[in-house]
PDB file of N, CA and C in Angstrom:
ATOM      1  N   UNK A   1     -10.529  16.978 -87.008  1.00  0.00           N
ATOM      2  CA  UNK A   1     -10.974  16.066 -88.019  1.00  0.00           C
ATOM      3  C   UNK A   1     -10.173  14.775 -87.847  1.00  0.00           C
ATOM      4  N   UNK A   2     -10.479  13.421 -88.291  1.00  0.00           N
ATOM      5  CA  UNK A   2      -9.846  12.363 -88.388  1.00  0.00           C
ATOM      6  C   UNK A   2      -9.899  11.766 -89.931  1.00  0.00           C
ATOM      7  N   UNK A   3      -8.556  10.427 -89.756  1.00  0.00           N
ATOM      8  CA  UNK A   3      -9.049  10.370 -90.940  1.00  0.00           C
ATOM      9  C   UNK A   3      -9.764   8.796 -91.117  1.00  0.00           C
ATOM     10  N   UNK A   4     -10.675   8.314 -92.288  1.00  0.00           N
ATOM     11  CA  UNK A   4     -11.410   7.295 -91.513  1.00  0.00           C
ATOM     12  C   UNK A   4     -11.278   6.668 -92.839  1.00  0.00           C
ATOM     13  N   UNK A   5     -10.696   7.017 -94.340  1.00  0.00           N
ATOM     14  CA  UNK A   5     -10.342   6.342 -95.018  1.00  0.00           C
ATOM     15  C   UNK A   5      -9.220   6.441 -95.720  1.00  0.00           C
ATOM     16  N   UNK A   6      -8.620   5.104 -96.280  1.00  0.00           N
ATOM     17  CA  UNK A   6      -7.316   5.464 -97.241  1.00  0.00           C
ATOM     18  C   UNK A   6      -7.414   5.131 -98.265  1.00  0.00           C
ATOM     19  N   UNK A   7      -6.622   5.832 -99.613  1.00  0.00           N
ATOM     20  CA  UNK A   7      -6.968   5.419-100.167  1.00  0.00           C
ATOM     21  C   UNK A   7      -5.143   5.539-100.902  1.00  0.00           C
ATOM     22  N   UNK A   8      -4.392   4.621-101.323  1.00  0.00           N
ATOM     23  CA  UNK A   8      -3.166   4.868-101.403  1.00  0.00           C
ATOM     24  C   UNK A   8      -2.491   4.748-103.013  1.00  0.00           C
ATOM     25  N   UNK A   9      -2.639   5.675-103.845  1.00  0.00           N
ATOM     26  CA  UNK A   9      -2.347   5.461-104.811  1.00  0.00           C
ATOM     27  C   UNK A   9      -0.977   5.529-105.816  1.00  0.00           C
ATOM     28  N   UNK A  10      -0.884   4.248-106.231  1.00  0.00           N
ATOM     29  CA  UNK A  10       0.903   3.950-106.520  1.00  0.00           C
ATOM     30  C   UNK A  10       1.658   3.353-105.081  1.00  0.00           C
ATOM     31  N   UNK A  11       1.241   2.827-103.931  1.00  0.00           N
ATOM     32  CA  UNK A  11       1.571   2.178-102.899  1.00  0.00           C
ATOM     33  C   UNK A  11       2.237   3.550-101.903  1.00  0.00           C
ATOM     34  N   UNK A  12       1.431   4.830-102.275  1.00  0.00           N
ATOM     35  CA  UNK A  12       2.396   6.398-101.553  1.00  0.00           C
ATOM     36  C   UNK A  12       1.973   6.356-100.351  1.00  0.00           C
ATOM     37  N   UNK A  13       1.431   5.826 -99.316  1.00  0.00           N
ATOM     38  CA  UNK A  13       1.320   5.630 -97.927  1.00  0.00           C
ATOM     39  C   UNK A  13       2.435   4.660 -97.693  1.00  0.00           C
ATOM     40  N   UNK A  14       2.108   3.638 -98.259  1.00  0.00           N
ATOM     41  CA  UNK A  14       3.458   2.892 -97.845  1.00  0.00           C
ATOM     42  C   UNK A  14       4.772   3.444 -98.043  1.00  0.00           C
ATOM     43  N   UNK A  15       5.049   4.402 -98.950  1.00  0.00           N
ATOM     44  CA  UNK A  15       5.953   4.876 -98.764  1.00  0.00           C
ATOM     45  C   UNK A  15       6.058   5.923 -98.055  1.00  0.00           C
ATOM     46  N   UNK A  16       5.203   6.633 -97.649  1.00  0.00           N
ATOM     47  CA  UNK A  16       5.240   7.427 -96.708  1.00  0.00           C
ATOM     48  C   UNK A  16       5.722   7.078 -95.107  1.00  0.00           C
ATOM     49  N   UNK A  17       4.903   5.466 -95.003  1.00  0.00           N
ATOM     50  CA  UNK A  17       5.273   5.200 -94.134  1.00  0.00           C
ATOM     51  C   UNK A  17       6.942   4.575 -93.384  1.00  0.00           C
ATOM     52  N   UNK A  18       7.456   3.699 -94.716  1.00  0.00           N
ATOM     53  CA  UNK A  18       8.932   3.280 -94.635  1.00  0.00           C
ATOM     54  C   UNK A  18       9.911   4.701 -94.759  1.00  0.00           C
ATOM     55  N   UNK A  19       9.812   5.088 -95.526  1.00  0.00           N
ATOM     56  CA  UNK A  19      10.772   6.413 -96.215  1.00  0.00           C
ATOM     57  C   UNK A  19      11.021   8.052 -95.492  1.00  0.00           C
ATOM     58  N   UNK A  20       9.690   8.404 -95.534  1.00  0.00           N
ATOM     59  CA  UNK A  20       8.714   9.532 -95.052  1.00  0.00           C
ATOM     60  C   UNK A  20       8.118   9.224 -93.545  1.00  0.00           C
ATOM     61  N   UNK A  21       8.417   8.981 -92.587  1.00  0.00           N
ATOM     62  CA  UNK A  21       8.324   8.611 -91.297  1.00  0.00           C
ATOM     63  C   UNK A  21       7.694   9.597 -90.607  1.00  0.00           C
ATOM     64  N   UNK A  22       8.628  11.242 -90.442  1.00  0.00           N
ATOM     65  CA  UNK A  22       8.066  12.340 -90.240  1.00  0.00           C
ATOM     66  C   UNK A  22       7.317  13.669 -91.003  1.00  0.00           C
ATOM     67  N   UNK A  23       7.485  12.800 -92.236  1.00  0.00           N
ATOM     68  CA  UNK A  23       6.157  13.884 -93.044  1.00  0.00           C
ATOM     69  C   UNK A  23       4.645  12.960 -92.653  1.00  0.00           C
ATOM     70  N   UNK A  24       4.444  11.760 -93.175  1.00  0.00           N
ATOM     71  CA  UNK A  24       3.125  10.819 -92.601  1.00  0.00           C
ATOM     72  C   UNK A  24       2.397  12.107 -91.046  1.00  0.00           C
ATOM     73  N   UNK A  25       3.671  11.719 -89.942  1.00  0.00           N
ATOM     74  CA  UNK A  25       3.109  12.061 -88.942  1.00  0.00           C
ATOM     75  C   UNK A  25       2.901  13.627 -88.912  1.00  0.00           C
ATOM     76  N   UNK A  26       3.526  14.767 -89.387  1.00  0.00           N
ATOM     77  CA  UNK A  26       3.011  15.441 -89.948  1.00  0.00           C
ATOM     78  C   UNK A  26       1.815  15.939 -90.366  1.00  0.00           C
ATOM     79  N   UNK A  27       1.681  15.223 -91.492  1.00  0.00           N
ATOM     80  CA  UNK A  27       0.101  14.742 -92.051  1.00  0.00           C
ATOM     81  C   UNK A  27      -0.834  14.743 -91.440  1.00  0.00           C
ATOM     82  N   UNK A  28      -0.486  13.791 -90.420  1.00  0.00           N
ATOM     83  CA  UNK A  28      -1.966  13.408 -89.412  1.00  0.00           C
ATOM     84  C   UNK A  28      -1.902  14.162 -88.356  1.00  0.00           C
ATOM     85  N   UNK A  29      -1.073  15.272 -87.867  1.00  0.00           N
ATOM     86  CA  UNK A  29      -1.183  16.188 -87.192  1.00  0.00           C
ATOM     87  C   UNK A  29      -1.974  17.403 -87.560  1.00  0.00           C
ATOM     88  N   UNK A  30      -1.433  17.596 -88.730  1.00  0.00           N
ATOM     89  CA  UNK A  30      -2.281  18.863 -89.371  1.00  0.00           C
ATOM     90  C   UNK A  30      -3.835  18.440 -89.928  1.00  0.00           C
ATOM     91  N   UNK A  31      -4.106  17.128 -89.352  1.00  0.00           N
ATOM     92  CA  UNK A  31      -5.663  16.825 -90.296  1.00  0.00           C
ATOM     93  C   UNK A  31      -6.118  16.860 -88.677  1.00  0.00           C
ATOM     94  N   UNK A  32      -5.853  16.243 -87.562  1.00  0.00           N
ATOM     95  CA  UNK A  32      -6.339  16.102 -86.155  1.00  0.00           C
ATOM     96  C   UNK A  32      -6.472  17.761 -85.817  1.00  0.00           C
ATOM     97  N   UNK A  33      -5.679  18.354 -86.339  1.00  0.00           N
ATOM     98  CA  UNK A  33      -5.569  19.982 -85.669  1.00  0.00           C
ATOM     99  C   UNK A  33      -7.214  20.944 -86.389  1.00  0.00           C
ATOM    100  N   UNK A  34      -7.468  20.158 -87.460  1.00  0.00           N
ATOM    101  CA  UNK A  34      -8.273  21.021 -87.815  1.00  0.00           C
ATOM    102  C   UNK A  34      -9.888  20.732 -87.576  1.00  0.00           C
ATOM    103  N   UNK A  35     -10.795  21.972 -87.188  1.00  0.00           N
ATOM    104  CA  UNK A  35     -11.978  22.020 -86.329  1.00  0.00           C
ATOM    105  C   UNK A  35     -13.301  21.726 -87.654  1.00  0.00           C
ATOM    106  N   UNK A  36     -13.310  20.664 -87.535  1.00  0.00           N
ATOM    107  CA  UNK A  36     -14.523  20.518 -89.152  1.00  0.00           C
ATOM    108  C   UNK A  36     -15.506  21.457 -88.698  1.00  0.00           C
ATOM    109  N   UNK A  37     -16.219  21.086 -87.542  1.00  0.00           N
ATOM    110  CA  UNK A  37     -17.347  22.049 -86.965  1.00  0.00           C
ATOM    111  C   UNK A  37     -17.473  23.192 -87.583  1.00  0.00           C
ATOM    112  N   UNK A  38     -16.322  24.420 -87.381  1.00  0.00           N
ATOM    113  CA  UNK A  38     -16.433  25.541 -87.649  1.00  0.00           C
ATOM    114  C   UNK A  38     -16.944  26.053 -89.373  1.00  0.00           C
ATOM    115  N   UNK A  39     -16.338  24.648 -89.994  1.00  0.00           N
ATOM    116  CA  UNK A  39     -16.730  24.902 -91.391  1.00  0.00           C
ATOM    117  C   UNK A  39     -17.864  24.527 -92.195  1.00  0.00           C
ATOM    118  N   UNK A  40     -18.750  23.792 -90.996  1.00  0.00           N
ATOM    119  CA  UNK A  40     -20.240  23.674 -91.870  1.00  0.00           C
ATOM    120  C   UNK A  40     -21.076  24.660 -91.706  1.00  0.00           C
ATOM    121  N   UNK A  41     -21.827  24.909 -92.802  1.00  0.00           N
ATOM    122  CA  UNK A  41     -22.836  25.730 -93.207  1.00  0.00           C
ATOM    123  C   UNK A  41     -24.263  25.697 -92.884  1.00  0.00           C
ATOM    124  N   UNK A  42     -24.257  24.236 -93.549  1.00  0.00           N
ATOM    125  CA  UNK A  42     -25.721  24.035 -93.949  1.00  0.00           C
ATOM    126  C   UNK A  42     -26.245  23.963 -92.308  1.00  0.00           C
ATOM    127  N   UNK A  43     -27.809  24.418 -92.435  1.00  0.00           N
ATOM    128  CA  UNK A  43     -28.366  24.225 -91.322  1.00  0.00           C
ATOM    129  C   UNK A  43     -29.842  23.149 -91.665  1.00  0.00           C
ATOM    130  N   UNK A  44     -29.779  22.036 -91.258  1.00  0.00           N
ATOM    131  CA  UNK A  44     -31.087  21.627 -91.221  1.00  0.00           C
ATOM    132  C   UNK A  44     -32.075  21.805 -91.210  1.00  0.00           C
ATOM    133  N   UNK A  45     -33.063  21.812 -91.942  1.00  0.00           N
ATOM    134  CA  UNK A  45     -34.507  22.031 -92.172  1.00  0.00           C
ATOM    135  C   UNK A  45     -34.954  21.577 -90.486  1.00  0.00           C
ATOM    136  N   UNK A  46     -34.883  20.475 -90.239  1.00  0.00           N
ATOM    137  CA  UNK A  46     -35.550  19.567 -89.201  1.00  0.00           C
ATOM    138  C   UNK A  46     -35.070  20.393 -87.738  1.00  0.00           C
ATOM    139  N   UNK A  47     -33.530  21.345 -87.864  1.00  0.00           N
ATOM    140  CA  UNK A  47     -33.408  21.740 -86.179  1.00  0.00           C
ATOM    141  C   UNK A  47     -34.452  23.139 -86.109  1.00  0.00           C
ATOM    142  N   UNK A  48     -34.467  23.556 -87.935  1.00  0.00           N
ATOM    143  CA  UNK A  48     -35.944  24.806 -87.740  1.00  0.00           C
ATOM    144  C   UNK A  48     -36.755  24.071 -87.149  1.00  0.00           C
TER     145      UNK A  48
END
């Protein structure tokens, strides 16, 4: 998965980013690691 929006509330990215250096990267390790694919369901009317 990636991530494609932010949304930072109380300025907590920015502090993630000055303060929190290796939790941030962290973060975006464990969101890149995970397989969205495997978790959708729905199947389209249109690939019937």
């Amino acid at each position: 998965m990636r991530i494609v929006e932010k949304y930072s509330h109380l300025n907590g990215l920015e502090f993630l980013l000055v303060h929190k250096k290796k939790l941030w990267r962290e973060i975006q390790d464990v969101i890149a690691a995970i397989n969205a694919e495997k978790f959708r369901t729905k199947v389209s009317e249109k690939k019937l």
